[in-house]
Protein backbone atom coordinates (compact mmCIF):
# COMPACT_ATOMS: atom_id res chain seq x y z
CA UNK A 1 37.63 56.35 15.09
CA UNK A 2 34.05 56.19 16.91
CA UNK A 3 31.25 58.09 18.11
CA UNK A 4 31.60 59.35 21.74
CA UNK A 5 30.03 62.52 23.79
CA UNK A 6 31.58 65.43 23.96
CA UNK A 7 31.23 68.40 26.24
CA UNK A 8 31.20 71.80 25.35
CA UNK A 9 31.65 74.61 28.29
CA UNK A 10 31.06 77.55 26.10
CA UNK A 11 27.29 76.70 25.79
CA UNK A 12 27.40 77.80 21.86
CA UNK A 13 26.83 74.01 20.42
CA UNK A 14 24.40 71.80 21.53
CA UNK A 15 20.87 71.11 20.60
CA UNK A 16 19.09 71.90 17.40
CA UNK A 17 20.13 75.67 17.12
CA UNK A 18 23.70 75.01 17.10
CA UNK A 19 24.01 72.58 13.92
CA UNK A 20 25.46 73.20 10.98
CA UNK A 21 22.92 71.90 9.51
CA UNK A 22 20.23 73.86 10.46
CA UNK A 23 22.40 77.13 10.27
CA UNK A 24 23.26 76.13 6.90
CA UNK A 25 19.93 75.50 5.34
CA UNK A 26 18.73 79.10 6.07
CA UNK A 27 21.71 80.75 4.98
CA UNK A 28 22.65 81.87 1.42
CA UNK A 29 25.57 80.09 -0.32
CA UNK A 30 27.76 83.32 0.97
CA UNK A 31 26.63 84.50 3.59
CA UNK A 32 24.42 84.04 6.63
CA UNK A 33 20.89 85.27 6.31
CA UNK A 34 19.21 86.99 9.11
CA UNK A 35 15.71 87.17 7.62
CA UNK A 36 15.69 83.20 6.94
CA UNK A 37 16.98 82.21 10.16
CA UNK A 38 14.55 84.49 11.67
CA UNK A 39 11.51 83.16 9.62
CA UNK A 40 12.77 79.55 10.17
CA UNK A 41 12.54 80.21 13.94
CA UNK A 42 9.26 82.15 13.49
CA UNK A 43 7.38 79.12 11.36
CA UNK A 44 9.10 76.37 13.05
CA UNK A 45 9.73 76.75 16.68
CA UNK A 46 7.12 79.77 17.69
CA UNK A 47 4.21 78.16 15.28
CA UNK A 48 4.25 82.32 14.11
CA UNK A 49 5.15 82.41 10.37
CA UNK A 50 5.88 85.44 8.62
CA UNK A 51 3.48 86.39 5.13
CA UNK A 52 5.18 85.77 2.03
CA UNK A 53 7.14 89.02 0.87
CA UNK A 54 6.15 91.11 -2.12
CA UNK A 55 7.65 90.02 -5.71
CA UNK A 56 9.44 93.39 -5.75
CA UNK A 57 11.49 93.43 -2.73
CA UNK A 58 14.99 94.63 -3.51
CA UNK A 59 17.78 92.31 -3.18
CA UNK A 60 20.59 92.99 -0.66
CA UNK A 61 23.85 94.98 -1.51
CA UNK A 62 26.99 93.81 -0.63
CA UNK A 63 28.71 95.84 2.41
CA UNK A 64 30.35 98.71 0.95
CA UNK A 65 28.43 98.86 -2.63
CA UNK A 66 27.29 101.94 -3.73
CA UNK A 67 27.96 104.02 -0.06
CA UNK A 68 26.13 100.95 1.69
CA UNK A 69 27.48 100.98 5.41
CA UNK A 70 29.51 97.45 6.28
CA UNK A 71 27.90 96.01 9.09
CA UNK A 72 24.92 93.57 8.04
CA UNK A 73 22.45 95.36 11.00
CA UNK A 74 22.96 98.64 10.00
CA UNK A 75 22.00 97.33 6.23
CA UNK A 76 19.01 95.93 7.13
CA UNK A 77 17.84 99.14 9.71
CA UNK A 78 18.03 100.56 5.88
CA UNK A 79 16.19 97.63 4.22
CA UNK A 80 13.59 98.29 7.36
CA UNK A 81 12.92 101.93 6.78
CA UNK A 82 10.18 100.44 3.96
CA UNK A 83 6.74 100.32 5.89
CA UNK A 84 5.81 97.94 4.05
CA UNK A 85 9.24 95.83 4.97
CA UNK A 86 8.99 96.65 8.78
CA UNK A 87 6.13 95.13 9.86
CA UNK A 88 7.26 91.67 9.07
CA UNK A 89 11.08 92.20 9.42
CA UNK A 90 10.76 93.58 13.03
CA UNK A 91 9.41 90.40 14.10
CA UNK A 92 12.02 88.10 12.41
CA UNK A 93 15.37 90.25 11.93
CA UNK A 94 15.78 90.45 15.65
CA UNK A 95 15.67 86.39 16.36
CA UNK A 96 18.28 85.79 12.97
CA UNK A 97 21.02 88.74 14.35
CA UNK A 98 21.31 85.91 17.76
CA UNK A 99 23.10 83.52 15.58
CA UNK A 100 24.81 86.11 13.96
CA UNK A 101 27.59 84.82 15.16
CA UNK A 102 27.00 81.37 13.05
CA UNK A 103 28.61 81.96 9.99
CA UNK A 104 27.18 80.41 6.51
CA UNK A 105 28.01 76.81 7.12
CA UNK A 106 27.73 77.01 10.92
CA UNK A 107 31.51 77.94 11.88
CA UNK A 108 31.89 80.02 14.83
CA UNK A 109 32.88 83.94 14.31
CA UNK A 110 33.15 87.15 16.28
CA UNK A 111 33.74 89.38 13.35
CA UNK A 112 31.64 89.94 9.49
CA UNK A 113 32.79 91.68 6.82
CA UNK A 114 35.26 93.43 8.69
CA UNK A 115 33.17 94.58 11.74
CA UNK A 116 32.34 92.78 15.38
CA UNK A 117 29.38 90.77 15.70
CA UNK A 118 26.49 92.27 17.19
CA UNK A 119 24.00 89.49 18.50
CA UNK A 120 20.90 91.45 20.52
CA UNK A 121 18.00 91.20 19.73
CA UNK A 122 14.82 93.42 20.51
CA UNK A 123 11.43 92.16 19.91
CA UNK A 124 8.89 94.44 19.50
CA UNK A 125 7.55 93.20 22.60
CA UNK A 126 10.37 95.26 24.18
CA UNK A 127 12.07 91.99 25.19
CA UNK A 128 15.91 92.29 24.66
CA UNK A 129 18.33 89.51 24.98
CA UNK A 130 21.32 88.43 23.15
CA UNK A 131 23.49 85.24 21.19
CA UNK A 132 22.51 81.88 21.01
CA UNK A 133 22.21 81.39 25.14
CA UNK A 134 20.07 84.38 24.86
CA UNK A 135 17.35 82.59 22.04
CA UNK A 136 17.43 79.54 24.25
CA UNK A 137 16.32 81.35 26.96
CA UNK A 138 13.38 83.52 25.14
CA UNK A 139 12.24 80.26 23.66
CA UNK A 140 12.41 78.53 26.82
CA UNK A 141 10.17 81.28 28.26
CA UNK A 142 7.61 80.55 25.01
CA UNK A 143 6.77 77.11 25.92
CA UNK A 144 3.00 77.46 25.37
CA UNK A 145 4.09 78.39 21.63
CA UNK A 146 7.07 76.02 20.97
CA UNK A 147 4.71 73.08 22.43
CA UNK A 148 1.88 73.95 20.44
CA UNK A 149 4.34 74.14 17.04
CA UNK A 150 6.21 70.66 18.28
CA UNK A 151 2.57 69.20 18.38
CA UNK A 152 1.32 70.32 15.48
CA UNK A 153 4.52 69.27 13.39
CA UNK A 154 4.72 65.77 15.22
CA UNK A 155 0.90 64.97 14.71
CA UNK A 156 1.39 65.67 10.52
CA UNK A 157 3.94 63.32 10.25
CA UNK A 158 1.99 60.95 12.33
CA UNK A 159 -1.04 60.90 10.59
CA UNK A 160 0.76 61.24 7.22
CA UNK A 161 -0.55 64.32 6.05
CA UNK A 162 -0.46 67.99 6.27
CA UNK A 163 -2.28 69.74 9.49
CA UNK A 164 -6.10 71.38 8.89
CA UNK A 165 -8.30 74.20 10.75
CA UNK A 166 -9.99 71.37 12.02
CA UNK A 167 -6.86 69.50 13.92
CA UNK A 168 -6.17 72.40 15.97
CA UNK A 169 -8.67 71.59 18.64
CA UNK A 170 -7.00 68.20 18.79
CA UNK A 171 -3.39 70.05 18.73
CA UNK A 172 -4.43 71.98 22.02
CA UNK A 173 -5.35 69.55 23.91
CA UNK A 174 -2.21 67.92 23.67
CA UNK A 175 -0.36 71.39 24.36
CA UNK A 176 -2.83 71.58 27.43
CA UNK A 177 -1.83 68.10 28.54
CA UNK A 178 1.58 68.69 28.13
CA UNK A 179 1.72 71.55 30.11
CA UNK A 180 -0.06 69.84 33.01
CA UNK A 181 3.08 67.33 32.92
CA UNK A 182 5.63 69.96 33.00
CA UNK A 183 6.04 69.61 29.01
CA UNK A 184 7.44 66.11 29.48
CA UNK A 185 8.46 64.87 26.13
CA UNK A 186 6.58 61.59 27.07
CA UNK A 187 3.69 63.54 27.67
CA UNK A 188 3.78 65.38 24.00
CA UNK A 189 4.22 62.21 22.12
CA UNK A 190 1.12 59.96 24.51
CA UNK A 191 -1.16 63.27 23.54
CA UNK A 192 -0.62 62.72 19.68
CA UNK A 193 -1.13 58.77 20.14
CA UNK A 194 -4.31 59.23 21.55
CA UNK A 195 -5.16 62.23 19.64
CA UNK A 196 -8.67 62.02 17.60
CA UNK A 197 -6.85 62.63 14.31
CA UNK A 198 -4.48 59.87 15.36
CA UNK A 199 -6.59 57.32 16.55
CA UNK A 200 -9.57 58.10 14.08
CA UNK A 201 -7.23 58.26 11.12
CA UNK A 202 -7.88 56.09 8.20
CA UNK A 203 -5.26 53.99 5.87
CA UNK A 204 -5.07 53.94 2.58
């Protein structure tokens, strides 16, 4: 009958990458989607977006069709044996299969289409780490990037308008400054305020 906290042991909810919401929005209407969740992470919380794919990419088959193995990984390994494909998808496939075990509308599962779950990840960095605790730590250890991306997101809507080559100077610095502060949100949101595009920005 009213909002109060709640705590959750399991460490699976909590903060942005646990809502339905997100999880939702990069998911098909059937299933999950392990490229968009991947790209969503890439654009939006590493500041590293993918290229747009080619117009003939292939769709998807469904587990099963035409001799296609069940398990969602082993279809895309398939998907990935296009060069063309596997330069992009190595980068983004591996950060989607951690919330794997999100399912389309942000339920919790431990089983798809009829096989277990399997949540690691390997960047081509040759870092390896696994599930949703697993992204929060490899994030968490990319705070240069996932500052720089917060910046540069928070000084747009600021300003009122999209972000240009010449804002990332300004972008930076407040990265820079943030990191001097330990990456204090305080110290994020001062660097925008007193940001040249910020302070220099005209009305209409």
């Amino acid at each position: 009958s009213h909002y109060r906290p709640v705590k959750f042991s399991d460490r699976r909810r909590g903060g942005l990458l646990g809502q339905a919401s997100v999880l939702a929005v990069t998911s098909y209407p059937n299933r999950t989607s392990v490229v968009m969740r991947g790209r969503w992470l890439l654009a939006n919380m590493l500041g590293a977006p993918p290229p747009p794919p080619p117009l003939d990419v292939p769709a998807l088959r469904e587990p099963g069709e035409e001799g296609q193995p069940r398990s969602l990984r082993e279809r895309m390994e398939m998907h990935r044996k296009n060069p063309a494909c596997a330069s992009c998808h190595q980068r983004m496939d591996p950060l989607g299969f951690t919330l794997e075990n999100f399912d389309a509308v942000g339920k919790w599962r431990s089983e798809a289409d009829g096989v277990p779950v399997d949540p690691t990840a390997a960047m081509p960095d040759g870092t390896n780490f696994a599930g949703i605790d697993g992204l929060r730590t490899y994030l968490g250890e990319n705070k240069e990037d996932f500052v720089r991306t917060l910046s540069g997101k928070l000084l747009a809507y600021a300003i009122g308008r999209g972000i240009e080559y010449y804002d990332q100077p300004a972008i930076r610095k407040i990265a820079r400054e943030a990191a001097a502060n330990n990456y204090r949100w305080s110290s994020v949101i001062l660097g925008v305020v007193n940001s040249t595009p910020f302070s220099s920005r005209s009305d209409p």
